[in-house]
Protein backbone atom coordinates (compact mmCIF):
# COMPACT_ATOMS: atom_id res chain seq x y z
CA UNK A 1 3.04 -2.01 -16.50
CA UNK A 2 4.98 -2.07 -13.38
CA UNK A 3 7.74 -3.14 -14.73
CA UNK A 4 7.91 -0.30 -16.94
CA UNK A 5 7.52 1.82 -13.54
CA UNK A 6 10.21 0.27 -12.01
CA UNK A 7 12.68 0.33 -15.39
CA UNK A 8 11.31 4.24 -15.43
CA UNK A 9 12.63 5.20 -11.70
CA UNK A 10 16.17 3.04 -12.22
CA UNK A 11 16.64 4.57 -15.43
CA UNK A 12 16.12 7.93 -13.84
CA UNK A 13 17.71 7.07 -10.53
CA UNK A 14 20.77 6.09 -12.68
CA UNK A 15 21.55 9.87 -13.39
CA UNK A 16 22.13 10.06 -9.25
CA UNK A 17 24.81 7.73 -9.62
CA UNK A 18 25.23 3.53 -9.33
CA UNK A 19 24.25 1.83 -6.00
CA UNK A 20 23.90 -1.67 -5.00
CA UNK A 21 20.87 -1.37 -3.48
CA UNK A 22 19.82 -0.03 -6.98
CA UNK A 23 21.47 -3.11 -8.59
CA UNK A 24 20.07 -5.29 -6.51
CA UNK A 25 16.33 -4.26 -6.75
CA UNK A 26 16.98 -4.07 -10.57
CA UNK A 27 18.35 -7.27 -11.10
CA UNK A 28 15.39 -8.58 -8.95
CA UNK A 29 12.43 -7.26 -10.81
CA UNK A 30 12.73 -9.70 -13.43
CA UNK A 31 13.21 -12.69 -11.25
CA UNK A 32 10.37 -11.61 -9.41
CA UNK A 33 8.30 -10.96 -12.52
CA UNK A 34 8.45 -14.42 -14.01
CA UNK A 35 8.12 -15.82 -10.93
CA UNK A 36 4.73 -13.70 -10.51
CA UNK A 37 4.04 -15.00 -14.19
CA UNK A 38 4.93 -18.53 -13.26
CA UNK A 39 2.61 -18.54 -10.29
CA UNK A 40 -0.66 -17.06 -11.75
CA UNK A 41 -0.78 -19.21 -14.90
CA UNK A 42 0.43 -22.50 -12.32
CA UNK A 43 -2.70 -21.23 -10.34
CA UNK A 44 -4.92 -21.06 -13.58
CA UNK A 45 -3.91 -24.04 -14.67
CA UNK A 46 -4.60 -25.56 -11.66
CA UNK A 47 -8.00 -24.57 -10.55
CA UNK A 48 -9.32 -24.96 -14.11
């Protein structure tokens, strides 16, 4: 769901015009996402 928030304000910050802040935090969402993924299920896992 937040990801789909975040792809909804690049995709309409991309009508402003490219900038690599905008890049950057784009290209780190998904990194950060299946690292969140990664953690939880490692964490569930774990204390099971």
């Amino acid at each position: 769901m937040i990801f789909f928030m975040c792809l909804e304000i690049a995709m309409r910050q991309k009508r402003f015009g490219d900038s690599w802040y905008l890049k950057v935090a784009v290209s780190l969402i998904p990194i950060f996402w299946v690292g969140l993924h990664i953690t939880y299920n490692f964490m569930r896992v774990w204390t099971s």
